[in-house]
C-alpha atoms as a PDB file:
ATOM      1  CA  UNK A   1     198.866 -69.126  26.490  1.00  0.00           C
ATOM      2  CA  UNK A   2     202.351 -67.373  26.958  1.00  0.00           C
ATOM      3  CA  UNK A   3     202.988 -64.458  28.822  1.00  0.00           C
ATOM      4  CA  UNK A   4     203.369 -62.479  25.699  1.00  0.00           C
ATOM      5  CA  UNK A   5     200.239 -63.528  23.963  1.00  0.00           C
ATOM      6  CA  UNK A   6     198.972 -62.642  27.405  1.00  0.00           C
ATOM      7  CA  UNK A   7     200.029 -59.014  27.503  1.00  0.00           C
ATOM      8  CA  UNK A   8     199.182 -58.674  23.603  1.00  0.00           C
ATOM      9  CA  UNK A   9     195.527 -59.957  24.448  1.00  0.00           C
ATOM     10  CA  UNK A  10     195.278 -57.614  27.371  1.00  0.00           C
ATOM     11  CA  UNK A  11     196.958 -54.560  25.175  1.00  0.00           C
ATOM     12  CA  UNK A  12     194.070 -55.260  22.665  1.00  0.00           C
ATOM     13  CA  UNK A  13     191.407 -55.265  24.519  1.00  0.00           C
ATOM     14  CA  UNK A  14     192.345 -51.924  26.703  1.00  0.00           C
ATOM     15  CA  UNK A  15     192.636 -50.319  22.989  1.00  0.00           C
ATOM     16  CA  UNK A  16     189.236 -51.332  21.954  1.00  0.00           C
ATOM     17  CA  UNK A  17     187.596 -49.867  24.958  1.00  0.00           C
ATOM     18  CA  UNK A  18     189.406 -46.097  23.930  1.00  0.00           C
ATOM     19  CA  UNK A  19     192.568 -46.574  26.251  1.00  0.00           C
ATOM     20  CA  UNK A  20     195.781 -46.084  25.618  1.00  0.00           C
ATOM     21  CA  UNK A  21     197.852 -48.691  28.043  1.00  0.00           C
ATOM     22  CA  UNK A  22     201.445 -48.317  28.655  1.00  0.00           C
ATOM     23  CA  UNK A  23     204.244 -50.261  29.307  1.00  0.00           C
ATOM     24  CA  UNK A  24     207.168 -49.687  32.046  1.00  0.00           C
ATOM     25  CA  UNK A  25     210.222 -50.271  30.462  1.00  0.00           C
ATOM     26  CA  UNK A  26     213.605 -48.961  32.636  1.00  0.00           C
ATOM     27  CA  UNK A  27     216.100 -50.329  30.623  1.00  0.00           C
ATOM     28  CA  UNK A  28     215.063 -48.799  27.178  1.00  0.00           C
ATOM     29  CA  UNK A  29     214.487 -45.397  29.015  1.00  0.00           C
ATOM     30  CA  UNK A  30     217.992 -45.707  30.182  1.00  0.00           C
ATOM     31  CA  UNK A  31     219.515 -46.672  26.558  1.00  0.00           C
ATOM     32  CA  UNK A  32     217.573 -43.592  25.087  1.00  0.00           C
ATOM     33  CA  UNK A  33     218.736 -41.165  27.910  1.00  0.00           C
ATOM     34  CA  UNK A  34     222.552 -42.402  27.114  1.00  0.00           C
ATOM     35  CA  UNK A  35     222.465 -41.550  23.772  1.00  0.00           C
ATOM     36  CA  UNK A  36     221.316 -38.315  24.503  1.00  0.00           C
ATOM     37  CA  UNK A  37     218.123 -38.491  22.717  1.00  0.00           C
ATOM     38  CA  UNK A  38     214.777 -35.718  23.479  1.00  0.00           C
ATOM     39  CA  UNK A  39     212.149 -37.315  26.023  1.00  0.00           C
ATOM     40  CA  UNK A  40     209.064 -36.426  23.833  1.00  0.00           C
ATOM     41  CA  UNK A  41     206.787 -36.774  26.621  1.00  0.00           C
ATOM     42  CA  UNK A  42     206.853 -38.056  30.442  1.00  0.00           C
ATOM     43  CA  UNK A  43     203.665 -39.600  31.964  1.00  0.00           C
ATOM     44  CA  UNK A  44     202.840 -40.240  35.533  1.00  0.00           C
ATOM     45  CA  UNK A  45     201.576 -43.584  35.987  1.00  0.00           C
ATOM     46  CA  UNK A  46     200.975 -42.870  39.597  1.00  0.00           C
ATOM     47  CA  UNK A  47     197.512 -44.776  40.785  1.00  0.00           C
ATOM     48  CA  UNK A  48     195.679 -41.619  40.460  1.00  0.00           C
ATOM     49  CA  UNK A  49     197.000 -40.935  36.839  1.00  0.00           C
ATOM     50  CA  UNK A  50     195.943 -44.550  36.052  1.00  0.00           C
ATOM     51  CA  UNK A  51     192.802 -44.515  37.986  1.00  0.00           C
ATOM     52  CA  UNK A  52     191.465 -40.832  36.156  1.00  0.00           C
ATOM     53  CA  UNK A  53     191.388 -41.710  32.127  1.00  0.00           C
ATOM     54  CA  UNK A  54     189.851 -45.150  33.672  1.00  0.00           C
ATOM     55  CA  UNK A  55     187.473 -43.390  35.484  1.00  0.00           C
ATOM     56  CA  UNK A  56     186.616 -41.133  32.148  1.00  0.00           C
ATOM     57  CA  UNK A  57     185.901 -44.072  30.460  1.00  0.00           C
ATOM     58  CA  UNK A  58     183.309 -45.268  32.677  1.00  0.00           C
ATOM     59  CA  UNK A  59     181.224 -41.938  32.940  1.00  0.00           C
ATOM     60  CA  UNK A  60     181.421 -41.335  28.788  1.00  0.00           C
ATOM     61  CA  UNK A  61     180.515 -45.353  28.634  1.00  0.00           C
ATOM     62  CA  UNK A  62     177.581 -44.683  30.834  1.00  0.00           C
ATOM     63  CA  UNK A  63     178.899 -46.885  33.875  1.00  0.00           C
ATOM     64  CA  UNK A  64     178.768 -44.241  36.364  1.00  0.00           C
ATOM     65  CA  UNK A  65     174.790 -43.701  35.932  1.00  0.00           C
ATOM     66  CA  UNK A  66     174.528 -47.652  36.849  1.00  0.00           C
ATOM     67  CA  UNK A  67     176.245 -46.974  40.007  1.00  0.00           C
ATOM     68  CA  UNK A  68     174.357 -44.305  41.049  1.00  0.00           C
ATOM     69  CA  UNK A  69     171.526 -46.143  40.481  1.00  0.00           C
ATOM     70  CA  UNK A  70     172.271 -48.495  43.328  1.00  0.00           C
ATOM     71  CA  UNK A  71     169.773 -48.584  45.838  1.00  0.00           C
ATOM     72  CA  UNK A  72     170.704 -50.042  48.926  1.00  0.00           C
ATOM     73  CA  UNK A  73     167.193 -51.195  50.487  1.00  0.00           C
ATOM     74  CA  UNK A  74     168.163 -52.181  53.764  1.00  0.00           C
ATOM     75  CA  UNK A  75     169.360 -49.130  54.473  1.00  0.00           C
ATOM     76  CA  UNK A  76     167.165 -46.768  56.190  1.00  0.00           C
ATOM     77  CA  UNK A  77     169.732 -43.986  57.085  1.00  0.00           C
ATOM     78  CA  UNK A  78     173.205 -43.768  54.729  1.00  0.00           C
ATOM     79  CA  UNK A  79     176.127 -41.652  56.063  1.00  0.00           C
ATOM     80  CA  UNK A  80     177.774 -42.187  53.104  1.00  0.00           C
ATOM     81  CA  UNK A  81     176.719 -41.631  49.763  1.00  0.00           C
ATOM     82  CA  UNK A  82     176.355 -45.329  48.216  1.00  0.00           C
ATOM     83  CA  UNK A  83     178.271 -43.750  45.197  1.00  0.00           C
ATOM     84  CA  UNK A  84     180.956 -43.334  46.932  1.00  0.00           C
ATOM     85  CA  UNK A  85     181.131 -46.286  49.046  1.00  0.00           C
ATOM     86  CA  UNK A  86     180.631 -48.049  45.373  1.00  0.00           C
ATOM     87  CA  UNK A  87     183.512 -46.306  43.842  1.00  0.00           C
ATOM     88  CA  UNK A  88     185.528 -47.113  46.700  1.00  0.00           C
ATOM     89  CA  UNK A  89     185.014 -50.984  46.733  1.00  0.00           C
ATOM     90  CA  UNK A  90     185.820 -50.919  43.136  1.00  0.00           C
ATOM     91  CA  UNK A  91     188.915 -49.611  43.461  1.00  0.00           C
ATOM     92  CA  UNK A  92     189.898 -51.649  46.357  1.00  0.00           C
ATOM     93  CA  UNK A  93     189.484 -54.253  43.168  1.00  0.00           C
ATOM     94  CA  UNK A  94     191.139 -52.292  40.453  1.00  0.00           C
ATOM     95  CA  UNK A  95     194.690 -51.616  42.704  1.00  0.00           C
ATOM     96  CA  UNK A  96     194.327 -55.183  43.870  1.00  0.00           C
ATOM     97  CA  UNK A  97     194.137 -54.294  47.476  1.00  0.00           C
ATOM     98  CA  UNK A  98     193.964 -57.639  49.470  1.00  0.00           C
ATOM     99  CA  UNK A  99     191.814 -57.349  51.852  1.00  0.00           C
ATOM    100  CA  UNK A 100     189.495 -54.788  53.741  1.00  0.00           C
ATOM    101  CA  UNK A 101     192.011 -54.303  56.771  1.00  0.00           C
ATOM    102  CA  UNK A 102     194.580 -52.860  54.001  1.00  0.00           C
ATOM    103  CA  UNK A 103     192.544 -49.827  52.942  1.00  0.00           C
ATOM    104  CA  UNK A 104     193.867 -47.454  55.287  1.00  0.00           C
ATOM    105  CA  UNK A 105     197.440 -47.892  54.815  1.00  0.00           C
ATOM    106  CA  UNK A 106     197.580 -48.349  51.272  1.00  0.00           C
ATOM    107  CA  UNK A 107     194.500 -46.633  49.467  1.00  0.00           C
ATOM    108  CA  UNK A 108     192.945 -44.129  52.461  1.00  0.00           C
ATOM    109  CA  UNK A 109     196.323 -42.808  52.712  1.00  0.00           C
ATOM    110  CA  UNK A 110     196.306 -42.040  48.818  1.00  0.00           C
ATOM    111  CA  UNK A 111     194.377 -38.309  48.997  1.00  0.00           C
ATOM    112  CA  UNK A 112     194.885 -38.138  45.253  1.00  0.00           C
ATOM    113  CA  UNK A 113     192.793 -41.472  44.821  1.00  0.00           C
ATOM    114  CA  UNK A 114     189.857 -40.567  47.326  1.00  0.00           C
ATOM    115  CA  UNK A 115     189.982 -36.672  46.271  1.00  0.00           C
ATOM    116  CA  UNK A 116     189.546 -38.452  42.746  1.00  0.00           C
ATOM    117  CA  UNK A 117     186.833 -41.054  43.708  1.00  0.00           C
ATOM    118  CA  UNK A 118     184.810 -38.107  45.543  1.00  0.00           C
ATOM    119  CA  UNK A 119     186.285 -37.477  49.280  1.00  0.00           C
ATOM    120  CA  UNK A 120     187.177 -33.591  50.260  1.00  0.00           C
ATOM    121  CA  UNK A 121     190.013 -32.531  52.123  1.00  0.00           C
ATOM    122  CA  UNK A 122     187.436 -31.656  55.608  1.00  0.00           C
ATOM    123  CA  UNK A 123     186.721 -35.318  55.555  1.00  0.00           C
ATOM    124  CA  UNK A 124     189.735 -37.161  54.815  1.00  0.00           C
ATOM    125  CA  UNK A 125     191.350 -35.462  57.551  1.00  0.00           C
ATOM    126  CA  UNK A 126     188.522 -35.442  60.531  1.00  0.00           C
ATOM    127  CA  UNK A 127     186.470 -38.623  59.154  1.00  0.00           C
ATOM    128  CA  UNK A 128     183.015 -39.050  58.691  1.00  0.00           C
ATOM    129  CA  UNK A 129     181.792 -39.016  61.615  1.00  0.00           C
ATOM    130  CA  UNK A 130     183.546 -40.037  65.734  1.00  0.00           C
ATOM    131  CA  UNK A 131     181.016 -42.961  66.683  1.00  0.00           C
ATOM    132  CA  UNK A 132     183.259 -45.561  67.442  1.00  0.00           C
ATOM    133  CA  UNK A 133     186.473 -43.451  68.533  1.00  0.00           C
ATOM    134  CA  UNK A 134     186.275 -44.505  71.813  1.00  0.00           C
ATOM    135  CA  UNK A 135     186.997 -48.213  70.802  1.00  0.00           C
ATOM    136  CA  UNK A 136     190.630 -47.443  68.851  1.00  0.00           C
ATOM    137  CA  UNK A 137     192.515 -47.198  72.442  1.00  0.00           C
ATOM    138  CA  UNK A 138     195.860 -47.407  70.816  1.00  0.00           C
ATOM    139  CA  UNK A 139     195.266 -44.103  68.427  1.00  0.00           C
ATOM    140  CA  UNK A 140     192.754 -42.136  65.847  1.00  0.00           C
ATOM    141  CA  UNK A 141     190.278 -44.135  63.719  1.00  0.00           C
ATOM    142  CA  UNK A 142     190.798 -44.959  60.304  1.00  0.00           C
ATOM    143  CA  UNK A 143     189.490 -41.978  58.169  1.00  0.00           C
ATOM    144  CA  UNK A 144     187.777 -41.476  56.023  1.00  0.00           C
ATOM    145  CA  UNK A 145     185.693 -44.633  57.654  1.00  0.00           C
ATOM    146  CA  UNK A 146     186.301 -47.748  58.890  1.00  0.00           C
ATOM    147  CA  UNK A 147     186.988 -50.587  56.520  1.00  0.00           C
ATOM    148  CA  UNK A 148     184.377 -52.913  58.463  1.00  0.00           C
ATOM    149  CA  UNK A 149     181.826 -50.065  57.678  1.00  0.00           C
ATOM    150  CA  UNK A 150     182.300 -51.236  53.815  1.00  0.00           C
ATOM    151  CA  UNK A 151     182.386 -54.549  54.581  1.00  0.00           C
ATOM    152  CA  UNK A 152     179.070 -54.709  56.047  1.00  0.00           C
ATOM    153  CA  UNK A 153     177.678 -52.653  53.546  1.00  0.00           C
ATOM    154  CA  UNK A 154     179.431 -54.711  50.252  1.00  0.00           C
ATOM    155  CA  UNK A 155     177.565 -57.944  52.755  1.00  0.00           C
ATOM    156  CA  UNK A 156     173.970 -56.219  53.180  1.00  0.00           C
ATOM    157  CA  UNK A 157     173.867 -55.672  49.490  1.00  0.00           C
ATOM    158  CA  UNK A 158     171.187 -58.252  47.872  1.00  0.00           C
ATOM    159  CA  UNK A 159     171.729 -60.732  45.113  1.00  0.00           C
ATOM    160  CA  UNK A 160     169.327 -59.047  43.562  1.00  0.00           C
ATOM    161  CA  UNK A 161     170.732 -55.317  43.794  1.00  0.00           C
ATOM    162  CA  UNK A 162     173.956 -57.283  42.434  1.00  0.00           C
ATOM    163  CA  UNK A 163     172.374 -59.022  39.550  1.00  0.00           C
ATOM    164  CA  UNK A 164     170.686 -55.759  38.745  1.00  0.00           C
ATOM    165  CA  UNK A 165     174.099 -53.348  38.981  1.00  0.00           C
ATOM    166  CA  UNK A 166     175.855 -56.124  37.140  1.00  0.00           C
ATOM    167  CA  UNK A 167     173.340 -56.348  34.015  1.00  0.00           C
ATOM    168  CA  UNK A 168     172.876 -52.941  34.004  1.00  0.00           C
ATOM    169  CA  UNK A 169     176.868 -52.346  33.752  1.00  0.00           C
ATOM    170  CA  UNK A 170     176.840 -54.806  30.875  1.00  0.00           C
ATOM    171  CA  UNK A 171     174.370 -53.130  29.194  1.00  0.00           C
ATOM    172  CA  UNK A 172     176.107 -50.064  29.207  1.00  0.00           C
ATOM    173  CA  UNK A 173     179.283 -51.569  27.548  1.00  0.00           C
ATOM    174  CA  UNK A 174     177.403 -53.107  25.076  1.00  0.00           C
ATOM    175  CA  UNK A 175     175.729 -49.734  24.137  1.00  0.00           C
ATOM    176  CA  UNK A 176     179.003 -48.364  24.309  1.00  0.00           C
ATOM    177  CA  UNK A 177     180.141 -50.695  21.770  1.00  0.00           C
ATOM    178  CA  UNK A 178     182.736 -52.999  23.459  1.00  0.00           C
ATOM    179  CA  UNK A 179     181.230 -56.200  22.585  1.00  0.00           C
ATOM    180  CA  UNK A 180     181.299 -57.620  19.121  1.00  0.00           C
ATOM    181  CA  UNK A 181     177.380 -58.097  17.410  1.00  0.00           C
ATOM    182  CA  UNK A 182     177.562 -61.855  18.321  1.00  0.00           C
ATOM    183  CA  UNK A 183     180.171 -63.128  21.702  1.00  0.00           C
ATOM    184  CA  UNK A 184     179.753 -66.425  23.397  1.00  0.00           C
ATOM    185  CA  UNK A 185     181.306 -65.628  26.855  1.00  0.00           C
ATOM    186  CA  UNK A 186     181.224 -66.327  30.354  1.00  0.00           C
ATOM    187  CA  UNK A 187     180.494 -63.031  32.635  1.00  0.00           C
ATOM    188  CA  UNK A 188     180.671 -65.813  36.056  1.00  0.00           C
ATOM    189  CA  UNK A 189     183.084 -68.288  36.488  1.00  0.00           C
ATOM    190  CA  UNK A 190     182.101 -69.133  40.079  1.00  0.00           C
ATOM    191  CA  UNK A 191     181.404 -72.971  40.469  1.00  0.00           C
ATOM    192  CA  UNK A 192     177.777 -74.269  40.931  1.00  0.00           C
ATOM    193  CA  UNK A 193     178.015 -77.482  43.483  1.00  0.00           C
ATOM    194  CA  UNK A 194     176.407 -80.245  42.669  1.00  0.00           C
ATOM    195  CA  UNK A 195     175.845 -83.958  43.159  1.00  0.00           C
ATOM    196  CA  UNK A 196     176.420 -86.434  40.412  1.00  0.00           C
ATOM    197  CA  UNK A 197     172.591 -86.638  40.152  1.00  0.00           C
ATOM    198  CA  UNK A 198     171.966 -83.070  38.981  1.00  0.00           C
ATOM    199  CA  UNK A 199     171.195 -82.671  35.305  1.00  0.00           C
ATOM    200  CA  UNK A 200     173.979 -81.618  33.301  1.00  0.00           C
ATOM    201  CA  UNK A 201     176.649 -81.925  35.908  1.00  0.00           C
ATOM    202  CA  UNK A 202     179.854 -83.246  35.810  1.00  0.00           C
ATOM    203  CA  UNK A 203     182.161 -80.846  33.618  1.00  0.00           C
ATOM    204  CA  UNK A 204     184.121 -80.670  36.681  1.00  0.00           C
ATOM    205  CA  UNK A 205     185.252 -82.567  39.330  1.00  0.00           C
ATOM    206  CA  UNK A 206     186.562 -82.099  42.731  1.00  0.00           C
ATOM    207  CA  UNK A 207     186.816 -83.928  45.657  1.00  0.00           C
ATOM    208  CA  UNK A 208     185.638 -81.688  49.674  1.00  0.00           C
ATOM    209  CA  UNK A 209     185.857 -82.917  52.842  1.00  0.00           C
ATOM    210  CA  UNK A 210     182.521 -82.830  54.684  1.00  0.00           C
ATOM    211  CA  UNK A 211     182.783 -84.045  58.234  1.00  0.00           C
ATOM    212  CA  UNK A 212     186.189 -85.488  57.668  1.00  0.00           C
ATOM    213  CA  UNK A 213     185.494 -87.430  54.348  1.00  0.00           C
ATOM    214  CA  UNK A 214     186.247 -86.918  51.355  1.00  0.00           C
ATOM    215  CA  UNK A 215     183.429 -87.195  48.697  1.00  0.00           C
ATOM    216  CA  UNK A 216     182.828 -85.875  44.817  1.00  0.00           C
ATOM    217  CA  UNK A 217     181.368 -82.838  44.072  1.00  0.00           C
ATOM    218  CA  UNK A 218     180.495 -81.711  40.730  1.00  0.00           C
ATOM    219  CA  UNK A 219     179.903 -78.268  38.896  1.00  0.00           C
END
């Protein structure tokens, strides 16, 4: 598929779930400003004017109640609410952060972002808490938390607690109305390993090394 089928596939499905997606264009902005033509309207598209008409979506489409319905069972004591800790991993995912170590330069640093996802001003500037100060020799702590802190949590979550958040969030859409009556889709693309004797194996195949060999696997 081309890159503009691409983008018109992606612009129609953002318009069936109520949004209204928009397009950067520099050079057209600059022809119309030449000719002296009215702006009719000028839009932030800063990641907390993206992230808020998003984030509307989910609460009118009901998304919000399934993550507050989270419960985090091996937790006996939370510091955090798990809503927030939630939200936050999520949009780690929606900005396209690339890993955990990158939160505090390029989304704690955001206060417009984690004022939006649910963080006040007293504890984006003095943290959660100071356990484990004492170990960040070479200057302050990330704040609001440390990025491990989320990591551990995102780990300690159960397949199960997954499974349910993810069925529950599908639900929700489908309530909503995203999804046609009748859609033949895949909501998991991860590969299931197998050997060439499972049952119904062999739509793929790819070849791993296990202790220095190379041998089939299937999925």
């Amino acid at each position: 598929m081309s890159k503009y089928n691409d983008q018109s596939a992606l612009f129609g499905l953002l318009k069936s779930l109520g949004l209204s997606p928009a397009q950067r264009s520099d050079a057209k902005i600059l022809e119309v400003l030449e000719k002296g033509e009215a702006v009719d309207h000028i839009q932030g598209l800063n990641e907390a004017g993206l992230l808020d008409p998003f984030f509307d979506f989910m609460e009118e489409a009901g998304i919000f109640k399934c993550i507050k319905n989270v419960n985090a069972l091996s937790y006996r004591r939370v510091m955090i609410p798990i809503v927030l800790l939630l939200l936050t991993y999520m949009t780690k995912i929606l900005i396209g952060i690339p890993s955990m170590n990158a939160l505090p330069d390029v989304l704690f640093s955001k206060v417009s972002i984690m004022r939006l996802l649910g963080f006040n001003a007293y504890t984006l500037e003095n943290g959660i808490c100071r356990r484990g100060a004492h170990m960040h020799k070479s200057g302050e702590p990330p704040k609001p938390f440390s990025p491990q802190m989320l990591a551990n949590f995102v780990e300690r979550l159960s397949a199960e607690e997954v499974e349910a958040f993810f069925n529950n969030v599908v639900q929700a859409l489908a309530r909503f109305g995203v999804f046609p009556e009748e859609i033949t889709a895949m909501l998991d693309g991860s590969d299931l390993e197998t050997t060439e004797k499972y049952k119904g194996c062999g739509r793929a195949k790819r070849t791993k090394k296990i202790n220095g060999k190379e041998e089939p696997r299937f999925s």
